[in-house]
Structures are given as structure tokens and as C-alpha cells.
N, C-alpha and C. Protein backbone atom coordinates (compact mmCIF):
# COMPACT_ATOMS: atom_id res chain seq x y z
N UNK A 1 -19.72 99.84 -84.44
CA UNK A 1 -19.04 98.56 -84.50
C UNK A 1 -19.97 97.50 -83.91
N UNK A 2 -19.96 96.32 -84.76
CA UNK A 2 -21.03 95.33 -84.40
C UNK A 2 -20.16 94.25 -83.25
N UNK A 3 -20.57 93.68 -82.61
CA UNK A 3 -19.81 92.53 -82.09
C UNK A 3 -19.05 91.79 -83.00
N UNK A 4 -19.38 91.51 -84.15
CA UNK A 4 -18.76 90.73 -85.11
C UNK A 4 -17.51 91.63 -85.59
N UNK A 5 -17.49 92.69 -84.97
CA UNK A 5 -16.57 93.27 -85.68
C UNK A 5 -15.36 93.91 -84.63
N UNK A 6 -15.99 93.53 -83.43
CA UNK A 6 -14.99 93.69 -82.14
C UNK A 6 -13.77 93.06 -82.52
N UNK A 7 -12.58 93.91 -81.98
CA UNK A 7 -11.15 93.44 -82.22
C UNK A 7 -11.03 92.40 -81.43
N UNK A 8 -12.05 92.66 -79.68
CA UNK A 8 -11.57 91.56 -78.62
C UNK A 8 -12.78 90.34 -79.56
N UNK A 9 -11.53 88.68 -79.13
CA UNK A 9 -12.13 87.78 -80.03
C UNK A 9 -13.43 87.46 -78.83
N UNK A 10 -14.53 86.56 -79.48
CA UNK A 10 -15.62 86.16 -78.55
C UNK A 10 -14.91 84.89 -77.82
N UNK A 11 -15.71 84.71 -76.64
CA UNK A 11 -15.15 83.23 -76.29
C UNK A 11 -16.54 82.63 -76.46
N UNK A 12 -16.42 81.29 -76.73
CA UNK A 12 -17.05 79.96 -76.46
C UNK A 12 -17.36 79.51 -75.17
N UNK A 13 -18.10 79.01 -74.78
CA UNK A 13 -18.01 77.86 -73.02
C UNK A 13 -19.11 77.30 -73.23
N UNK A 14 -18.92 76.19 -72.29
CA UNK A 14 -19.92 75.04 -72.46
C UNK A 14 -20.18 74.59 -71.18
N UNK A 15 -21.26 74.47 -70.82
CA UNK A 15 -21.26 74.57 -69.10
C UNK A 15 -22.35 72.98 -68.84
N UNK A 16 -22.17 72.38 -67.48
CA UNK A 16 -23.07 71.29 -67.77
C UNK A 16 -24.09 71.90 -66.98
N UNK A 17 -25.54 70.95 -67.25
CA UNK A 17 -27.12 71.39 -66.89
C UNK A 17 -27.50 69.95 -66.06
N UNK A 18 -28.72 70.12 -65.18
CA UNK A 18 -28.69 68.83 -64.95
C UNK A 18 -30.63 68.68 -65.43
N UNK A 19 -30.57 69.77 -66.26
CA UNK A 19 -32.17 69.82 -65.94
C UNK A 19 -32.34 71.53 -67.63
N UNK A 20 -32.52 70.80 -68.75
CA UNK A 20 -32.81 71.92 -69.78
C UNK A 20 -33.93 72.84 -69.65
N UNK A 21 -34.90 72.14 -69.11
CA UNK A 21 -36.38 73.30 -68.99
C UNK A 21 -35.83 74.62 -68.19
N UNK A 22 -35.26 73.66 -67.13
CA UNK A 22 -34.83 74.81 -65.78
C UNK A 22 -33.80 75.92 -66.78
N UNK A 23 -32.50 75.25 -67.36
CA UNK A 23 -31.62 76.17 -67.86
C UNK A 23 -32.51 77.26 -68.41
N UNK A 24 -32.84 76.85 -69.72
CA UNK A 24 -34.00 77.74 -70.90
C UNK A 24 -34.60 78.90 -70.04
N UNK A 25 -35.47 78.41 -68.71
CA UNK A 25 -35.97 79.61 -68.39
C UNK A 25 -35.22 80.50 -67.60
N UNK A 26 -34.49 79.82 -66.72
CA UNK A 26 -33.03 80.73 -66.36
C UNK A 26 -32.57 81.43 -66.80
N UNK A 27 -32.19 80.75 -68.25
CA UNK A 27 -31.03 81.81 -69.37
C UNK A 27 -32.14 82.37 -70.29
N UNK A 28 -32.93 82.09 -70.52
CA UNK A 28 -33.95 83.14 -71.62
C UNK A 28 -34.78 83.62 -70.80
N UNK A 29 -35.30 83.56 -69.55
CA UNK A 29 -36.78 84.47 -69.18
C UNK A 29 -35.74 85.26 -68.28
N UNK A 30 -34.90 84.85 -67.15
CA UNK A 30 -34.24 85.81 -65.82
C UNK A 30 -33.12 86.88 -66.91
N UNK A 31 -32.52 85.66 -67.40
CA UNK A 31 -31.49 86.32 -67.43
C UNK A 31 -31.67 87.49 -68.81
N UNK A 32 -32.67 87.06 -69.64
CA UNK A 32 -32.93 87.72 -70.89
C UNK A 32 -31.99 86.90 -72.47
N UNK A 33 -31.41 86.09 -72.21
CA UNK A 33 -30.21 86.11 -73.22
C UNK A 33 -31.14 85.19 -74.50
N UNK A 34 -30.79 85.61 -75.78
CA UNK A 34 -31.45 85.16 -76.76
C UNK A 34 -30.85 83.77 -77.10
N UNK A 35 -31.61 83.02 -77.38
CA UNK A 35 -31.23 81.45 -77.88
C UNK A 35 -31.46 80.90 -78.87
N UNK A 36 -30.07 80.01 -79.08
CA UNK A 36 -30.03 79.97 -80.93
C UNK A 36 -30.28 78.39 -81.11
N UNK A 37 -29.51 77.72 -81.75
CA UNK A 37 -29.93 76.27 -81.73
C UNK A 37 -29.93 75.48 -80.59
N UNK A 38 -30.91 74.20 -81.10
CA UNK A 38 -31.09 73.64 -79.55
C UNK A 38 -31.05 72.31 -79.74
N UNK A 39 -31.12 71.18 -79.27
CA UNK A 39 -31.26 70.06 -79.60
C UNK A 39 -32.17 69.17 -78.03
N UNK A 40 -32.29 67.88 -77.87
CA UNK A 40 -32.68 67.50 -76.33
C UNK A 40 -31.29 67.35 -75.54
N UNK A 41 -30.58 67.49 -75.88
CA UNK A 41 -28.88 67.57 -75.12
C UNK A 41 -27.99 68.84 -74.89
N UNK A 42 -28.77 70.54 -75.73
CA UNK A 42 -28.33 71.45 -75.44
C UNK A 42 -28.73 72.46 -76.14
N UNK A 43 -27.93 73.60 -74.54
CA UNK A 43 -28.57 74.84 -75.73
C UNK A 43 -28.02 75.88 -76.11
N UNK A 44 -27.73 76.71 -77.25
CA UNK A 44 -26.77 77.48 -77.76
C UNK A 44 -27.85 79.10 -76.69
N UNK A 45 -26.51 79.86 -76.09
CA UNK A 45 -27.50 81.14 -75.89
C UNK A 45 -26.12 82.22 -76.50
N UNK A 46 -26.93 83.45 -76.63
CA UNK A 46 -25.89 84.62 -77.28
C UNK A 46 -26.21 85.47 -75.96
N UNK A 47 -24.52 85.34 -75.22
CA UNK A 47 -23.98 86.01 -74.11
C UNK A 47 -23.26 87.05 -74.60
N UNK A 48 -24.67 87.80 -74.83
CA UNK A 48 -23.76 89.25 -74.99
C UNK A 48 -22.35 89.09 -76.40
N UNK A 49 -23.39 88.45 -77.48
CA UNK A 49 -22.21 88.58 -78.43
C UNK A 49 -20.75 86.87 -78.21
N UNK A 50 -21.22 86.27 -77.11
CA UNK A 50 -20.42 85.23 -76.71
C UNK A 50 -21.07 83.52 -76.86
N UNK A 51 -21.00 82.83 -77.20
CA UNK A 51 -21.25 81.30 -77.38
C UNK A 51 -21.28 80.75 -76.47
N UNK A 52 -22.36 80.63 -75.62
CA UNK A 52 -22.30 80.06 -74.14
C UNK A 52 -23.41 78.98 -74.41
N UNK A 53 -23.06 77.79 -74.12
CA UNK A 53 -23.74 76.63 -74.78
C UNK A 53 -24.33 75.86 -73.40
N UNK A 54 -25.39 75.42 -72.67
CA UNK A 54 -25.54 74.84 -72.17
C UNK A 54 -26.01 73.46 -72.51
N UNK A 55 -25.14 72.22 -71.82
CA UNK A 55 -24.84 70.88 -71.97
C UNK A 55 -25.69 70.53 -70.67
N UNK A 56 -26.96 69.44 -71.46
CA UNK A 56 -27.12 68.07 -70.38
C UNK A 56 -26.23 67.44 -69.96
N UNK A 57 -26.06 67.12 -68.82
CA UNK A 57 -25.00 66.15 -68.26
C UNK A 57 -25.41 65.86 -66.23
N UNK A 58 -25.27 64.70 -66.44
CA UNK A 58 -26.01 63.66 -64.71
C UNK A 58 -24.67 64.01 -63.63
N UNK A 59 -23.46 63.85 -63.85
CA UNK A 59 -22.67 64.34 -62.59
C UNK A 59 -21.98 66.01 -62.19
N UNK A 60 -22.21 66.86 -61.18
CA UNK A 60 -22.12 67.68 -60.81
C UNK A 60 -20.30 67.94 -60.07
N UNK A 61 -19.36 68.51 -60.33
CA UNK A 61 -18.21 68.53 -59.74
C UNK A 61 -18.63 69.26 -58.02
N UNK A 62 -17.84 69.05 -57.48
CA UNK A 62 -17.53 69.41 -55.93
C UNK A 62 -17.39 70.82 -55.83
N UNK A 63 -18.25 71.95 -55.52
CA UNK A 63 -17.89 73.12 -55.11
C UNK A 63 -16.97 73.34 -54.37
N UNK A 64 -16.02 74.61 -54.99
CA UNK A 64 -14.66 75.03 -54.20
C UNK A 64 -15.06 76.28 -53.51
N UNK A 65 -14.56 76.92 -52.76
CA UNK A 65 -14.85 78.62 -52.23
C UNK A 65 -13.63 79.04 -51.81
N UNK A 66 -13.43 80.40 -52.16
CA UNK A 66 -12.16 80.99 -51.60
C UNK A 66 -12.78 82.05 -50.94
N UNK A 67 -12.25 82.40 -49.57
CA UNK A 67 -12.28 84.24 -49.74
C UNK A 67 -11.77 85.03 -50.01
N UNK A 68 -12.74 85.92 -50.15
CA UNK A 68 -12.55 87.18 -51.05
C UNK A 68 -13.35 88.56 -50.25
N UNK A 69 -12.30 89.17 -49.43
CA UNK A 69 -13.04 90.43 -49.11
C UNK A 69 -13.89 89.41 -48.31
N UNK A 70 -14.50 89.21 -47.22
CA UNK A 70 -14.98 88.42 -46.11
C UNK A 70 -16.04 87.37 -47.20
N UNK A 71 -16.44 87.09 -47.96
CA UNK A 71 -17.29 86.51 -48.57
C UNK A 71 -16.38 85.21 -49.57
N UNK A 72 -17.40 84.08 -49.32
CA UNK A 72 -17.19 82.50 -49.97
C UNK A 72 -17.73 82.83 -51.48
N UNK A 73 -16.14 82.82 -52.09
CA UNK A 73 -16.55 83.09 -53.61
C UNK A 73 -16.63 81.90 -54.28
N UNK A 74 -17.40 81.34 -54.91
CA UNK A 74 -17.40 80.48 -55.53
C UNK A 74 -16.56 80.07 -56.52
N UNK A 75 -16.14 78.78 -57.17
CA UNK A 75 -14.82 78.48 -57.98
C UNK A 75 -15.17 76.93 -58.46
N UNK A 76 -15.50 76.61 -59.60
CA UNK A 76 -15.31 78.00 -60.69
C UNK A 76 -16.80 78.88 -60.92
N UNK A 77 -16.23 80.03 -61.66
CA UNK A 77 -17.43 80.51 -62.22
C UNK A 77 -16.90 81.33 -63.52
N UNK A 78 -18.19 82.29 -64.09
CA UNK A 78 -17.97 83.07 -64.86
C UNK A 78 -19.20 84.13 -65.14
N UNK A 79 -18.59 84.83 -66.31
CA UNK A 79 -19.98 85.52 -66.14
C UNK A 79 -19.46 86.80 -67.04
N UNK A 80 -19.89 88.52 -66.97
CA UNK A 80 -19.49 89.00 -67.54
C UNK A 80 -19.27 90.52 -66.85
N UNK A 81 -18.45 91.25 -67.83
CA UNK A 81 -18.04 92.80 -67.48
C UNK A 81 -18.83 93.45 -67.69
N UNK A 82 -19.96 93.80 -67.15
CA UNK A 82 -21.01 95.19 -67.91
C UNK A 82 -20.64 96.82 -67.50
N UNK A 83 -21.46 97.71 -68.39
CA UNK A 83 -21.03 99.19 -68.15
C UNK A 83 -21.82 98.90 -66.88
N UNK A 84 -21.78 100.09 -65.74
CA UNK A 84 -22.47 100.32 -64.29
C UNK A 84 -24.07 100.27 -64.56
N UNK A 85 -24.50 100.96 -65.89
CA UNK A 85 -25.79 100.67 -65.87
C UNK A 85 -26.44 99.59 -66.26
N UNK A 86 -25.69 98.81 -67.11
CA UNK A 86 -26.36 97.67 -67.47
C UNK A 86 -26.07 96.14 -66.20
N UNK A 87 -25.24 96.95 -65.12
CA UNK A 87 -25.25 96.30 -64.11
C UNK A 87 -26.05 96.03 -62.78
N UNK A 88 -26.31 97.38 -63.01
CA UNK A 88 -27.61 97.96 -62.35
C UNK A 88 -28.77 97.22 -62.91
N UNK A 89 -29.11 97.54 -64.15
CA UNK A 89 -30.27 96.72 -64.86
C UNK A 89 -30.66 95.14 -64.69
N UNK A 90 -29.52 94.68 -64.59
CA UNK A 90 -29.39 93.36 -64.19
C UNK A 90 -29.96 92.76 -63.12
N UNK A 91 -29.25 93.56 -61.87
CA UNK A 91 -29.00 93.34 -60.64
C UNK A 91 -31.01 93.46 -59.96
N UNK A 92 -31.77 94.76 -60.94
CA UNK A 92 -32.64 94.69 -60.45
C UNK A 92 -33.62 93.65 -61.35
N UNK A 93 -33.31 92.98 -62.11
CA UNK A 93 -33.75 92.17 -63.27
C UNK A 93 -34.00 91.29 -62.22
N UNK A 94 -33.30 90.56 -61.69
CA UNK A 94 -32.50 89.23 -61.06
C UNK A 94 -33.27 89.03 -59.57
N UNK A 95 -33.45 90.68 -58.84
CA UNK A 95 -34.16 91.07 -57.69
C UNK A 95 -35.76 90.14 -58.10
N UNK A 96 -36.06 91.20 -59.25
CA UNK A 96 -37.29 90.65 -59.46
C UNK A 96 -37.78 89.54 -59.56
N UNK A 97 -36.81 88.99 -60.34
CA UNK A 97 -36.84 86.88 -60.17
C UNK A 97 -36.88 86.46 -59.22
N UNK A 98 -36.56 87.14 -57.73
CA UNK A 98 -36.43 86.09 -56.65
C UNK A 98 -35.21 85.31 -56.44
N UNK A 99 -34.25 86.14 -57.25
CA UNK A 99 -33.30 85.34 -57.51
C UNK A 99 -32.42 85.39 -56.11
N UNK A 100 -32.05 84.16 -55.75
CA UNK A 100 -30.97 84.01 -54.40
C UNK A 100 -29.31 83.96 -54.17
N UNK A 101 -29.09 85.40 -54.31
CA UNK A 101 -27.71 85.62 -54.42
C UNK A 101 -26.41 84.94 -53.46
N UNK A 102 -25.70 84.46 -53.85
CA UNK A 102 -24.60 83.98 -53.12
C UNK A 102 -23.68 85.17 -52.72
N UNK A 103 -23.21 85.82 -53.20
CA UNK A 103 -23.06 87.46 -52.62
C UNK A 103 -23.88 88.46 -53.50
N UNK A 104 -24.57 89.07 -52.38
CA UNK A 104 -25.51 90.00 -53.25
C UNK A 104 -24.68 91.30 -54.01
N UNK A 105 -25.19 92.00 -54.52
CA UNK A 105 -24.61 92.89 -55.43
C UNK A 105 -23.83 94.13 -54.15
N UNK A 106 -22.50 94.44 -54.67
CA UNK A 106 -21.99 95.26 -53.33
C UNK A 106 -20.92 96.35 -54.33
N UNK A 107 -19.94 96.98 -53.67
CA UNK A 107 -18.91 98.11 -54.48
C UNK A 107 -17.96 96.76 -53.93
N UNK A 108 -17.05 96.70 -54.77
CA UNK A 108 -15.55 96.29 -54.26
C UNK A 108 -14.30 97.72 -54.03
N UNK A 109 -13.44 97.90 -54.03
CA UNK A 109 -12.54 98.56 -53.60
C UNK A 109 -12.83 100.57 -54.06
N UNK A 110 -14.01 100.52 -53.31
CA UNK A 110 -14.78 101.81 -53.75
C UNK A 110 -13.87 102.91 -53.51
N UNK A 111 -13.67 104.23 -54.16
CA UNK A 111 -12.90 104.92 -54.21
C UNK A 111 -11.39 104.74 -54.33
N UNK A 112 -11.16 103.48 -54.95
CA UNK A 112 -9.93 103.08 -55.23
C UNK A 112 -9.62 102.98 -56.68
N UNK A 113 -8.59 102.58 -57.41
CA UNK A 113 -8.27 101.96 -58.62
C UNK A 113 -8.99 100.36 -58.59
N UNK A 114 -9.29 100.45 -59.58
CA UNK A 114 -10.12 99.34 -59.82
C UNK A 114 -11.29 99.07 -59.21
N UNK A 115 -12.16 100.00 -58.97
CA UNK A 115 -13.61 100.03 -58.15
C UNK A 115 -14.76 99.64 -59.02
N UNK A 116 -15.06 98.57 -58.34
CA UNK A 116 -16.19 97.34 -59.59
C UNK A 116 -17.90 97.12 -58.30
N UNK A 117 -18.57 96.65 -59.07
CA UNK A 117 -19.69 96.28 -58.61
C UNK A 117 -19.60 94.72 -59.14
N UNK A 118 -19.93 94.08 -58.03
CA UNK A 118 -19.56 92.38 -58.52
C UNK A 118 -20.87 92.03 -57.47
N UNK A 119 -21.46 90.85 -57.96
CA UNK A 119 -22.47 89.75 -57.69
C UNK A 119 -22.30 88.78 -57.95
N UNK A 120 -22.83 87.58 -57.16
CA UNK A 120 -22.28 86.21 -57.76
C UNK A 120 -24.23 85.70 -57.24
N UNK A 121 -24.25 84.36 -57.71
CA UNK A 121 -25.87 83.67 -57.94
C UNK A 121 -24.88 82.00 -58.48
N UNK A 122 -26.12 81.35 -58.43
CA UNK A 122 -25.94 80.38 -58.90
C UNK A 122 -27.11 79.97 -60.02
N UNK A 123 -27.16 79.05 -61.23
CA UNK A 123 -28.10 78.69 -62.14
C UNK A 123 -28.75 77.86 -61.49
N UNK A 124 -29.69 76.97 -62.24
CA UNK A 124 -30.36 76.16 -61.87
C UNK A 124 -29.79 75.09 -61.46
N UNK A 125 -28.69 74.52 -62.13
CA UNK A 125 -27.79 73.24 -61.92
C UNK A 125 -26.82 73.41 -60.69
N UNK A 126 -26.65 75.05 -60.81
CA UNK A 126 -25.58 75.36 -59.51
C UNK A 126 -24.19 75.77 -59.88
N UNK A 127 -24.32 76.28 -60.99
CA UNK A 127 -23.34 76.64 -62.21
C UNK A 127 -22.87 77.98 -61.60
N UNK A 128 -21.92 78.54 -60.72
CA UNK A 128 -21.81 80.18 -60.46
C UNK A 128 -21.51 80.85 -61.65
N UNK A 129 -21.96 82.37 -61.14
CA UNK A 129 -22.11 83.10 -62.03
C UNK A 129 -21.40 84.48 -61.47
N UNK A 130 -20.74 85.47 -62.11
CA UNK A 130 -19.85 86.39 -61.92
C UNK A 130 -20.83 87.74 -62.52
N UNK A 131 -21.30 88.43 -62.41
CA UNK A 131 -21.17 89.77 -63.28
C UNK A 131 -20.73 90.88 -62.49
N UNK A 132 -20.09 91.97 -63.15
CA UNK A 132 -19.17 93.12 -62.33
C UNK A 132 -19.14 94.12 -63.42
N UNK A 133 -19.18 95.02 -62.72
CA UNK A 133 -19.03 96.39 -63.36
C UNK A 133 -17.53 97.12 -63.27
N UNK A 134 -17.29 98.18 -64.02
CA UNK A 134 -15.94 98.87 -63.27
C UNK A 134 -16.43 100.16 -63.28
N UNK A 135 -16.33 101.29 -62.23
CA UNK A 135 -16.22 102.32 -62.31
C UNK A 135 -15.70 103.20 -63.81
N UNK A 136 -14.96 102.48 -63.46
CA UNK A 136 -13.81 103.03 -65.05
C UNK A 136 -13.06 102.36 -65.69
N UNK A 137 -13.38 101.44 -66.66
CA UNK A 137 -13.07 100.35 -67.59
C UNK A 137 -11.65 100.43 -67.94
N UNK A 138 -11.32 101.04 -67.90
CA UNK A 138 -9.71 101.40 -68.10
C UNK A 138 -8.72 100.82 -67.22
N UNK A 139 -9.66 100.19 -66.47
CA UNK A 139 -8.80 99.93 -64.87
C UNK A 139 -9.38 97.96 -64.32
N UNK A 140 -9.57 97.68 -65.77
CA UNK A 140 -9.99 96.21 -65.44
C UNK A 140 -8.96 95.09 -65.24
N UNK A 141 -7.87 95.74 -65.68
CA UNK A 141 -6.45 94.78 -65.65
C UNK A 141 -5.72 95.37 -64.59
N UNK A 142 -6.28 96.90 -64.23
CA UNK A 142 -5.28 97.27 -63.21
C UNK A 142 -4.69 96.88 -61.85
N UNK A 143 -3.86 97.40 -61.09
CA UNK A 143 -3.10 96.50 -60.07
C UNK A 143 -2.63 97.88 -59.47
């Protein structure tokens, strides 16, 4: 089954940039993600099968934080669900960049229902970013 042919629908998002060179190498050299059309006002990248568009734009909204488990989670953000290994892959992808984690990569509710590997970072603009794993995918809605 291709992505195009996934039952779950893709989402769209459109995120603002304050700076395209910076995004581009962010989202195509760190992060790996392939990029489709572009213009001097934005840039289309393929998130994993998803339409994640980064937008020029000059004003930045006010960072929120909640906690979560002793750590300032950032709000808003997003980002994505990977299997454990391609979380892993990531995580040491991201190492290698130098990249400066806002919570570094950790277990959340380990040996429990719903036991995930979650990281958060910020982009170049300051855009947070989410990726998490689950132990056992079956258990991503669970409670």
C-alpha cells in the first residue's frame, strides 16, 4: 500500500518561516524531507506522505509551555508518529546536526499502556516540533 492509497487521509499545514534558506536546509539537509514546489514566499516539503508547506512571514506568535511529566512542552507544535526505529534514526540524525533539543529524546510512561519515545526541538524560525514513537501502535489513542 502506497501512501496514496492509505485509508488514514493526509493532512496539509502551513507553518510560518522567518528566514527560507534557513527552513530548506532544516527541512531538506537535517531533517531529510524531500521538496516539491517552491516559490520566493514558500516551500512545499513531503512529510512523510503529508503537505507541510513552509510560509515566509515577518511576525512570530508568543510561545506558550505547559507541563508535561516535569518538562516545558511547547504549544503549539507538531510533528509525527514514527515506528521505534525510524525514531531512533531520527533522533541520531538530529544528534548529528547539533541539533538543540528542547526536551531531548526520553521513554514516556515506560512499561505502561501507551509507552512512547517523544522529543521536541525547535526549527529555524522557532516552529516546535513533536516526533514520538509507541511501543505498540495499537495503543496511540489509548487511555
Amino acid at each position: 500500500m502506497t501512501v496514496l492509497d492509505s485509508p488514514i487521509p493526509r493532512f496539509h499545514l502551513a507553518m510560518p518561516v522567518d528566514d527560507l534558506a534557513a527552513a530548506r536546509t532544516f527541512y531538506g539537509e537535517v531533517l531529510g524531507l524531500e521538496q516539491g514546489r517552491s516559490s520566493d514566499k514558500w516551500i512545499d516539503w513531503n512529510l512523510h506522505g503529508h503537505q507541510f508547506v513552509t510560509h515566509l512571514a515577518g511576525e512570530r506568535p508568543r510561545q506558550i509551555h505547559n507541563p508535561v511529566d516535569g518538562h516545558d512542552v511547547p504549544v503549539p507544535h507538531f510533528g509525527l508518529i514514527l515506528s521505534v526505529p525510524e525514531f531512533r534514526k531520527l533522533a541520531d540524525r538530529l544528534r548529528a546536526a547539533d541539533t538543540s533539543f528542547v526536551i531531548e529524546p526520553y521513554v514516556r510512561f515506560e512499561g505502561q499502556t501507551g509507552e512512547q519515545w517523544t522529543m521536541f526541538l525547535l526549527d529555524p524560525a522557532g516552529n516546535a516540533l513533536e516526533f514520538k514513537a509507541f511501543a505498540d501502535d495499537s495503543q496511540v489513542f489509548a487511555v
